[in-house]
Protein backbone atom coordinates (compact mmCIF):
# COMPACT_ATOMS: atom_id res chain seq x y z
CA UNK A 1 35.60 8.48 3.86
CA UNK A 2 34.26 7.15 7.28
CA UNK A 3 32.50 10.73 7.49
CA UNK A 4 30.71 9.82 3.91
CA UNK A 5 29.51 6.72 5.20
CA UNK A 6 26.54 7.36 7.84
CA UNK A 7 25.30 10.34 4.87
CA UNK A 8 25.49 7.55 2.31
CA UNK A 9 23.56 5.27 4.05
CA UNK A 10 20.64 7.06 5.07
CA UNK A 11 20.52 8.46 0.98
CA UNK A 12 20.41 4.63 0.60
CA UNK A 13 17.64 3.86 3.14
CA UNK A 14 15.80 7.09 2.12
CA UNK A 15 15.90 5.42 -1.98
CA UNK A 16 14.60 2.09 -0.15
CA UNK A 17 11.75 3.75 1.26
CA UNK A 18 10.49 5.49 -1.50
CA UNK A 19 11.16 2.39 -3.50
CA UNK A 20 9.13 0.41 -1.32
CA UNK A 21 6.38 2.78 -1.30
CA UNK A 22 5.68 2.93 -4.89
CA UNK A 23 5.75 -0.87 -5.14
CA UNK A 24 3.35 -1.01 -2.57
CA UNK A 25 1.25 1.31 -4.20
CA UNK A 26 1.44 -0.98 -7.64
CA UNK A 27 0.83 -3.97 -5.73
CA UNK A 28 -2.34 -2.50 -4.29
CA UNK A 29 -3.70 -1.05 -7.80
CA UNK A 30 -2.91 -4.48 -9.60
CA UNK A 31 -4.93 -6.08 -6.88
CA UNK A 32 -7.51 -3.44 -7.38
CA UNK A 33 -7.66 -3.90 -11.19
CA UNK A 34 -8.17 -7.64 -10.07
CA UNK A 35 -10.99 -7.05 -7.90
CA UNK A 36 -13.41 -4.99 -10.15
CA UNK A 37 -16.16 -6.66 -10.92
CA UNK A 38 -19.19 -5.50 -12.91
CA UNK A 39 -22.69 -6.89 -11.34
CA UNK A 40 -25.60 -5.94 -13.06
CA UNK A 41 -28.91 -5.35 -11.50
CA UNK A 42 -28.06 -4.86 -8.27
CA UNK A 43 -30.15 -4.03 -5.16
CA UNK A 44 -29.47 -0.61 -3.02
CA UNK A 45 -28.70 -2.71 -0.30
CA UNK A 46 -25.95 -4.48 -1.84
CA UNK A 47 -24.13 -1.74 -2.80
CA UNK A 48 -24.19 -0.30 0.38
CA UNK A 49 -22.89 -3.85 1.63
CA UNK A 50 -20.19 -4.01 -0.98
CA UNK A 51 -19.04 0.08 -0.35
CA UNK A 52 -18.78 -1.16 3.48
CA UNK A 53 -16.57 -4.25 2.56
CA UNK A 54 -14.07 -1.86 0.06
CA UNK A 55 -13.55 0.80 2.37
CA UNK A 56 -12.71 -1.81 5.15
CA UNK A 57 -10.54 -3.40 2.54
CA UNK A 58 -8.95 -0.17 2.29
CA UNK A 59 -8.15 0.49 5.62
CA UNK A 60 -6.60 -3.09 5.47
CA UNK A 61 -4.18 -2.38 2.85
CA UNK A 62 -3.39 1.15 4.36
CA UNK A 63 -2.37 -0.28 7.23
CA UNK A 64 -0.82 -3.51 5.81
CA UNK A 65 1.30 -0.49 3.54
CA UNK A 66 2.44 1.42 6.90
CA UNK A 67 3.46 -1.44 8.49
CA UNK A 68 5.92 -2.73 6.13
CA UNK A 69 7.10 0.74 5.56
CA UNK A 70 7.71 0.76 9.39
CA UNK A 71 9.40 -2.61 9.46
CA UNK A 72 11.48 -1.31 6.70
CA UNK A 73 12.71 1.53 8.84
CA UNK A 74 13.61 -0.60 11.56
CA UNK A 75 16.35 -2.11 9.34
């Protein structure tokens, strides 16, 4: 049974990983859904501004997503 253990553990971790990636993933479209916003008439300029802001904003999450998948590997 003691040889089961370590094998069962990392199936668990491996479950909690995947788990916690496809939460993360909801959380981020949910908080997409939230943040769509139709503006009418707007200027060139603007939407270059506001493509600038959501890719950053992107990047943020991305990396916001990696690191708790990393913390979540540490344990």
């Amino acid at each position: 049974m003691n040889d089961d253990l370590p094998d069962t553990v990392k199936k668990c971790l491996d479950i909690l990983d995947e788990n916690l990636e496809i939460l993360s993933n909801i959380e981020i479209d949910l908080n997409d859904e939230k943040n769509d916003e139709l503006v009418p008439d707007m200027k060139l300029h603007h939407l270059y501004d506001m493509t600038e802001d959501v890719a950053e904003s992107e990047k943020i999450k991305r990396a916001e997503s990696k690191f708790m998948r990393r913390q979540s590997e540490d344990f």
